[in-house]
N, C-alpha and C. Protein backbone atom coordinates (compact mmCIF):
# COMPACT_ATOMS: atom_id res chain seq x y z
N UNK A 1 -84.91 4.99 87.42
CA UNK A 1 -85.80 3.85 87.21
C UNK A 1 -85.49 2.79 88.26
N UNK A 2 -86.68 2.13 88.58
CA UNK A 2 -86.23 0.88 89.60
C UNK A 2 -85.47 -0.18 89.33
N UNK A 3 -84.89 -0.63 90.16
CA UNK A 3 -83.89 -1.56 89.91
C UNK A 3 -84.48 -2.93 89.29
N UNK A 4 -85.68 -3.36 89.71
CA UNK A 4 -86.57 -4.31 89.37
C UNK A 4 -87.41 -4.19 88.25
N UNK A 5 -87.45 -2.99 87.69
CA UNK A 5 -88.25 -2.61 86.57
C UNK A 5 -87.69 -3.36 85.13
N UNK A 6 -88.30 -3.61 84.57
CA UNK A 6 -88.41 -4.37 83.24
C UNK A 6 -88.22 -3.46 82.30
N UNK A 7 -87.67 -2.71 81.13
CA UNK A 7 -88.00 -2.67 80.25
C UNK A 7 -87.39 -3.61 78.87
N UNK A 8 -88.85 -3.43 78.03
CA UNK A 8 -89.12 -4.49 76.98
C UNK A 8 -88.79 -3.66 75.36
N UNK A 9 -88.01 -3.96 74.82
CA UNK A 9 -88.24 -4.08 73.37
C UNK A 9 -88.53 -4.99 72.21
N UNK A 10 -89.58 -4.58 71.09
CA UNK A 10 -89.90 -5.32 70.53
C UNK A 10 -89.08 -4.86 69.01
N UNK A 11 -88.07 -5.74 68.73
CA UNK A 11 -87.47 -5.45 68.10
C UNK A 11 -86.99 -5.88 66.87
N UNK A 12 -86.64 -5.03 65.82
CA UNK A 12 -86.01 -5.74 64.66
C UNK A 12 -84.54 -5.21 64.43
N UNK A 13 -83.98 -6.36 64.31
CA UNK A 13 -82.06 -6.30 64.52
C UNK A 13 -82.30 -5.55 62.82
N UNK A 14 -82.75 -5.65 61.74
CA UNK A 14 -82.28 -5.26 60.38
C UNK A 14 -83.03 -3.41 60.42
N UNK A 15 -83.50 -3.06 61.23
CA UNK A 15 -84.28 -1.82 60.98
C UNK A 15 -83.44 -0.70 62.01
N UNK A 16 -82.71 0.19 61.06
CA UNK A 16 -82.36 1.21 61.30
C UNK A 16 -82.70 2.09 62.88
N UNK A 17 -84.40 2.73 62.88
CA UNK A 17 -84.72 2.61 64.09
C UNK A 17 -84.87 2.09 65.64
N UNK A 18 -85.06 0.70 65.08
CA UNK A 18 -85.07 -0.21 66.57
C UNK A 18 -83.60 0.02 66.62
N UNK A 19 -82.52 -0.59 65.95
CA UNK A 19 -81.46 -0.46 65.91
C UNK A 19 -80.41 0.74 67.12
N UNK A 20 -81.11 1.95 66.87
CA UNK A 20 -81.33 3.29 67.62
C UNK A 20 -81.44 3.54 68.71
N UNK A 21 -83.02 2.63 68.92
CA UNK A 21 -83.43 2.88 70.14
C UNK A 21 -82.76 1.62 71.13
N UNK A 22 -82.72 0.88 70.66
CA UNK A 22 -81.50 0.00 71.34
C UNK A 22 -80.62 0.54 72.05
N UNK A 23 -79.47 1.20 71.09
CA UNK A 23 -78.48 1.62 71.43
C UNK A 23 -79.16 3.00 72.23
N UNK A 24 -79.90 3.69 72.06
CA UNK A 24 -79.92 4.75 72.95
C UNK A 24 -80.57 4.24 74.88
N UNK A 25 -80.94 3.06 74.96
CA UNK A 25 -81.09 2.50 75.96
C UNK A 25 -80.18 2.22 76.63
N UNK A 26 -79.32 1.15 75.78
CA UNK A 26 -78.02 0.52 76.40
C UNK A 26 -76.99 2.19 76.86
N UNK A 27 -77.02 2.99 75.86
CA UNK A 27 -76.19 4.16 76.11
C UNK A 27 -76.67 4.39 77.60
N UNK A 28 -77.75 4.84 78.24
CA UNK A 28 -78.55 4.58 79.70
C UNK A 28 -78.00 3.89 80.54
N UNK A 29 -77.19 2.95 80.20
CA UNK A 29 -77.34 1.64 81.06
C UNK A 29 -78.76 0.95 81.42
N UNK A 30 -79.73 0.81 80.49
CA UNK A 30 -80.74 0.30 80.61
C UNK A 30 -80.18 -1.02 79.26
N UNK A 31 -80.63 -2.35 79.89
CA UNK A 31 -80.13 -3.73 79.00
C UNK A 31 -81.88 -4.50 78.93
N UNK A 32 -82.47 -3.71 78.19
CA UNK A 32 -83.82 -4.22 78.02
C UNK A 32 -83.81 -5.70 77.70
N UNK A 33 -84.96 -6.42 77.86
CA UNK A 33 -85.22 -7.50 77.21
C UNK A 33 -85.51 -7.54 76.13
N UNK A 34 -85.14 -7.73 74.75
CA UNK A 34 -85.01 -7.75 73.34
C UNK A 34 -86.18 -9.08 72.69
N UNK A 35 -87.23 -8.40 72.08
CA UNK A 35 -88.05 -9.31 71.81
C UNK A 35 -87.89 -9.33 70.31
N UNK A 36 -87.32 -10.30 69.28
CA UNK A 36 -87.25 -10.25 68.26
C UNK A 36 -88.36 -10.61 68.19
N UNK A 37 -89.33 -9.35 67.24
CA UNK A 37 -90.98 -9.89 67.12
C UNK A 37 -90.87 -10.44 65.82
N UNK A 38 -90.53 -10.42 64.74
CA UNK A 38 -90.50 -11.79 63.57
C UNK A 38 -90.39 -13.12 64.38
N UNK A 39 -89.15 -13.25 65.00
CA UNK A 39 -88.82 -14.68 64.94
C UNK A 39 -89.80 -14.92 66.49
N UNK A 40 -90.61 -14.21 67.12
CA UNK A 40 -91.55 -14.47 68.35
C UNK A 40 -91.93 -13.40 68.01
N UNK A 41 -93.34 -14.16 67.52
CA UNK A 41 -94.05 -12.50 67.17
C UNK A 41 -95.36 -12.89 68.40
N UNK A 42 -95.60 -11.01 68.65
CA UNK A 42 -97.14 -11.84 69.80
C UNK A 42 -98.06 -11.47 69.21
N UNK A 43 -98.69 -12.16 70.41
CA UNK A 43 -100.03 -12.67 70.30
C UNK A 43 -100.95 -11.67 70.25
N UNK A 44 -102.49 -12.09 69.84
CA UNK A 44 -103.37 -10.64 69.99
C UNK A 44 -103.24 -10.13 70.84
N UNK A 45 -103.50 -10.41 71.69
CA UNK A 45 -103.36 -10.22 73.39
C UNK A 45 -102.22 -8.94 73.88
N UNK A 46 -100.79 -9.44 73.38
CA UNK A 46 -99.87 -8.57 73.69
C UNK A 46 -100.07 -7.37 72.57
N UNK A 47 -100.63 -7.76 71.32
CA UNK A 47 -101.07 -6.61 70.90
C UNK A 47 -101.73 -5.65 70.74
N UNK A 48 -103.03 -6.29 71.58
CA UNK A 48 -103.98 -5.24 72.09
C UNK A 48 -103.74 -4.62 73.49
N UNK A 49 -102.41 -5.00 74.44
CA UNK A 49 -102.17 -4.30 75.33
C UNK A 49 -101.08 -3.43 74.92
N UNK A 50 -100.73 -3.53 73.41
CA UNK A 50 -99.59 -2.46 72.93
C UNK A 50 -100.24 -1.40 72.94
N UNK A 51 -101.24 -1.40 71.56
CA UNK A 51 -102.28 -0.57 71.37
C UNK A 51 -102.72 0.40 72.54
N UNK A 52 -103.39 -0.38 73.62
CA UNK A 52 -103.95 0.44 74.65
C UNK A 52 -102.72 1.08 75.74
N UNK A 53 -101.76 0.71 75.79
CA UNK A 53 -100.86 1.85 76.49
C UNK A 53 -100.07 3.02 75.54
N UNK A 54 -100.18 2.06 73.80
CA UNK A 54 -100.02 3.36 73.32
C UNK A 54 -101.25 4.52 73.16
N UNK A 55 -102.22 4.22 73.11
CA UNK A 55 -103.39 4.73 72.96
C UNK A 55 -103.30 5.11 71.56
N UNK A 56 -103.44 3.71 70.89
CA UNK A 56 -103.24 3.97 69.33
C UNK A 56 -103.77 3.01 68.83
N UNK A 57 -104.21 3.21 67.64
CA UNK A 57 -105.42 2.43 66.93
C UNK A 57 -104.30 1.14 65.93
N UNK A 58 -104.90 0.32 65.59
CA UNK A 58 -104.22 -0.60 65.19
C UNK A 58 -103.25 -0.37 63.86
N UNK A 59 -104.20 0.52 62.58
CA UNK A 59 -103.16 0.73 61.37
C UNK A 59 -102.33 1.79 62.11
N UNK A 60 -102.33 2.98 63.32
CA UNK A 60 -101.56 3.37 63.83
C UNK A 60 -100.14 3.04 64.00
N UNK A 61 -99.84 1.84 64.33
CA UNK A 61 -98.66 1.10 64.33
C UNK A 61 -98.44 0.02 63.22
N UNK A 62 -99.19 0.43 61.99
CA UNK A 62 -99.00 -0.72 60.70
C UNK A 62 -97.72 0.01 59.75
N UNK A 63 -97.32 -1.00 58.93
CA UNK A 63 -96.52 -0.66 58.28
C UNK A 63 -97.49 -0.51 56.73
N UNK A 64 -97.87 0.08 56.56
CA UNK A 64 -98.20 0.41 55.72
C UNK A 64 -97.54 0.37 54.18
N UNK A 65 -96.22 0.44 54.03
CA UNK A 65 -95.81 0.39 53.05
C UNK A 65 -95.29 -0.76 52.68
N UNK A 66 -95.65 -2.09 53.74
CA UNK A 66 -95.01 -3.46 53.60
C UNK A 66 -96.25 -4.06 52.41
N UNK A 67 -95.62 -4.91 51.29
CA UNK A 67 -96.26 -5.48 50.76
C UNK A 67 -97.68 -6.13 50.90
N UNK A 68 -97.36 -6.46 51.82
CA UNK A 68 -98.73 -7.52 52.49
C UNK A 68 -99.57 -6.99 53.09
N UNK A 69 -99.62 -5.67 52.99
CA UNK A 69 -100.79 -4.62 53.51
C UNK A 69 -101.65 -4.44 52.18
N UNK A 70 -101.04 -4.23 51.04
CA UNK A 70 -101.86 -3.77 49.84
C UNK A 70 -102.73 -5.19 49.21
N UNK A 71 -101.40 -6.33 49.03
CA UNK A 71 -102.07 -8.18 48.93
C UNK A 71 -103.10 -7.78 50.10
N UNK A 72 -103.20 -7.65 51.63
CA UNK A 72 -104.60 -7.96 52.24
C UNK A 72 -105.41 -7.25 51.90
N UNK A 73 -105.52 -6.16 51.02
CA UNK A 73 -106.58 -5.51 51.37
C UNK A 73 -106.71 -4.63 52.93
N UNK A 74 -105.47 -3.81 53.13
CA UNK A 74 -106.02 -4.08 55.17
C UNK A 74 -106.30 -2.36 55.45
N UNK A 75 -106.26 -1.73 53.82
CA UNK A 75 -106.55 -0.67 53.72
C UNK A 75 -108.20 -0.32 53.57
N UNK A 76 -108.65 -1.16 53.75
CA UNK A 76 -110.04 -1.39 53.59
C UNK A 76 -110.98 -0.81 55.09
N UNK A 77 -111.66 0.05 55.35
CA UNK A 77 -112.37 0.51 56.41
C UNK A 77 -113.50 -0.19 57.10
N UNK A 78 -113.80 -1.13 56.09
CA UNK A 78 -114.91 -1.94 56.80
C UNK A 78 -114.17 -3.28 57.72
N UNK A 79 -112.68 -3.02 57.61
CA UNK A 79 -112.37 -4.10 58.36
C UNK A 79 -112.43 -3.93 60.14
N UNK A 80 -112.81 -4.60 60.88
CA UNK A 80 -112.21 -4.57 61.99
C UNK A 80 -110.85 -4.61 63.05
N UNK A 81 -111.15 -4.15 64.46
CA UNK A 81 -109.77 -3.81 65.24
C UNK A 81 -109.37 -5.63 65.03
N UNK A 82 -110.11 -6.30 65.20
CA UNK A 82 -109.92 -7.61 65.73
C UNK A 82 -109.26 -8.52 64.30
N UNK A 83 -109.56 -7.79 63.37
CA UNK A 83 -109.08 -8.16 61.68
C UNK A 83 -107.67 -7.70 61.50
N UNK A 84 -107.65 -6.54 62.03
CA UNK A 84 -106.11 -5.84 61.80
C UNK A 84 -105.35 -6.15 62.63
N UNK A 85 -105.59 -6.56 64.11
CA UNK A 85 -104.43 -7.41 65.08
C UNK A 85 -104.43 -8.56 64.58
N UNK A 86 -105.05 -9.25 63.76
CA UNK A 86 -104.97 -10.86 63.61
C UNK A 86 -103.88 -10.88 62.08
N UNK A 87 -104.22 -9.89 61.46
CA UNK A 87 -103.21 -9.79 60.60
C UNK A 87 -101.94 -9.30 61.11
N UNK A 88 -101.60 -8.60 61.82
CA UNK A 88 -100.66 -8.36 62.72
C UNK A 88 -99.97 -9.67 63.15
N UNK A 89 -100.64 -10.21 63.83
CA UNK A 89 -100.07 -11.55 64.60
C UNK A 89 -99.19 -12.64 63.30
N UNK A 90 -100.51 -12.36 62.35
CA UNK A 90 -100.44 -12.98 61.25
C UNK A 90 -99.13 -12.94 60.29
N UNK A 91 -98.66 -11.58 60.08
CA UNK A 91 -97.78 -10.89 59.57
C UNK A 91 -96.53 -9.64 60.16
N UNK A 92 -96.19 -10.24 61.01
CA UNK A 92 -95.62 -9.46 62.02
C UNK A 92 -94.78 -8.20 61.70
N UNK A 93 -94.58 -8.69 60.19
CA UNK A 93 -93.27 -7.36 59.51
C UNK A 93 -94.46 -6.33 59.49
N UNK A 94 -95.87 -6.69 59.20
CA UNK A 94 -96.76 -5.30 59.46
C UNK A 94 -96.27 -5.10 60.75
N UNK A 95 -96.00 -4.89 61.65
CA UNK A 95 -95.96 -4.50 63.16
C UNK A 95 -94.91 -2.94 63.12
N UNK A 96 -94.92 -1.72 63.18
CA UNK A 96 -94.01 -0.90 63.08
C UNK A 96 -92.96 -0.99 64.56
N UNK A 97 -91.52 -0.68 63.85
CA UNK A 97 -90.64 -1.09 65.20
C UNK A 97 -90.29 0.10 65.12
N UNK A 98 -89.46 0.33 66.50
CA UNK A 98 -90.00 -1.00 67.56
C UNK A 98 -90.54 -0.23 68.47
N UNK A 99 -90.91 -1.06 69.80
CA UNK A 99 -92.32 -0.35 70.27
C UNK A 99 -91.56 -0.78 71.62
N UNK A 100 -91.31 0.02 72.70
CA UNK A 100 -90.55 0.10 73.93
C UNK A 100 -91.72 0.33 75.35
N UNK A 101 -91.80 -1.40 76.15
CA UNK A 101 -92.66 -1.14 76.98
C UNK A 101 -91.48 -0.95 78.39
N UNK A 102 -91.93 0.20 79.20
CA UNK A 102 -91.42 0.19 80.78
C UNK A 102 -92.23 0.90 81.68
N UNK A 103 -92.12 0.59 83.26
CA UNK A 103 -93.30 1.34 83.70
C UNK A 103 -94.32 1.50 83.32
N UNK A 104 -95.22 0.11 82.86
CA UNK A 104 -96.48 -0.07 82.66
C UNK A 104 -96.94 0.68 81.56
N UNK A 105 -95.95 1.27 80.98
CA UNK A 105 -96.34 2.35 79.40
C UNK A 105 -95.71 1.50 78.63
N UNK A 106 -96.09 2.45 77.16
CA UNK A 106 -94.96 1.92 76.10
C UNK A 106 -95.17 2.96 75.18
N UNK A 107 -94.03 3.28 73.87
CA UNK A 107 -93.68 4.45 73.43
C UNK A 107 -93.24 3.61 72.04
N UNK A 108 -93.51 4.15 71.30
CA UNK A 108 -92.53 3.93 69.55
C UNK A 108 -91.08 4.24 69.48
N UNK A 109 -90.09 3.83 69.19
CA UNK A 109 -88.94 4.53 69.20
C UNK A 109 -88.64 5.16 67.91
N UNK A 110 -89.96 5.93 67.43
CA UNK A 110 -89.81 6.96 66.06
C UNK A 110 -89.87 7.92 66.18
N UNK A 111 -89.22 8.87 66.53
CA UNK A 111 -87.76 8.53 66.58
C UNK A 111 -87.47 7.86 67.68
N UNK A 112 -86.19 7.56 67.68
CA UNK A 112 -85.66 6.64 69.13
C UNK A 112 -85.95 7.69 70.75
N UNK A 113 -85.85 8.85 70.27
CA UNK A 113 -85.65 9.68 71.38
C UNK A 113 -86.88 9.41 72.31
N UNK A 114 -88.48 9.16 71.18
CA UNK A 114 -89.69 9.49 71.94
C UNK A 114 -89.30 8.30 73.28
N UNK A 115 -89.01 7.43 73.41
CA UNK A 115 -89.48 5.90 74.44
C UNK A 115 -88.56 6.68 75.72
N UNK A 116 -87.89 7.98 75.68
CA UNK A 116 -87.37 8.44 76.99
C UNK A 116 -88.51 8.79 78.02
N UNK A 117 -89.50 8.76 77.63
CA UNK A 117 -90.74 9.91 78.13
C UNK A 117 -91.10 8.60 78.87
N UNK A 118 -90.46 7.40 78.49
CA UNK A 118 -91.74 6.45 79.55
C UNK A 118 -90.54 5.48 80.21
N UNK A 119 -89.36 6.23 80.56
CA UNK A 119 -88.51 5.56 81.70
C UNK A 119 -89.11 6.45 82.74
């Protein structure tokens, strides 16, 4: 990987996975930039450029089993892409972690192993 290259994690320190893929980076010698997305969660914006390099639809990366999916209603089909990133933004623990951008891609680290495919 280039010496100048960025990679980004969006991460949660309490979740097992990110946790993982962390450490399987740093194991690399790769010292990503660590985006705690609760405490800086992004914007639509960064979430619709998640989406499109994952090439994945928005409940794609929802947490589905977080409380505040069933309270919104976000299981609902008549909602829109632009409804489910705003709840996203809105509710960031919906956001599934963590999500590893480098080389203009980005990868899920579910398992941690997949985000190797996009150094």
């Amino acid at each position: 990987m280039p010496a100048n290259a960025t990679v980004v994690i969006w991460h949660n320190p309490r979740c097992s996975k990110s946790r993982g893929t962390l450490e399987l980076l740093q194991e690399r010698g790769i010292e990503p930039a660590v985006v705690d997305y609760q405490k800086n969660p992004p914007g639509a914006a960064d979430i619709e450029r998640a989406l499109q390099l994952l090439d994945m639809q928005p409940r794609d990366v929802m947490r589905k089993g977080e409380a505040v999916y069933a309270e919104l209603g976000l299981d609902d089909p008549e909602l829109t892409r632009t409804q489910l990133i705003d709840a996203m933004v809105a509710h960031p623990i919906l956001i599934e972690r963590p999500i590893v951008f480098a080389n203009g891609k980005a990868a899920t680290g579910r398992p941690p192993e997949n985000v190797l495919a996009i150094l």
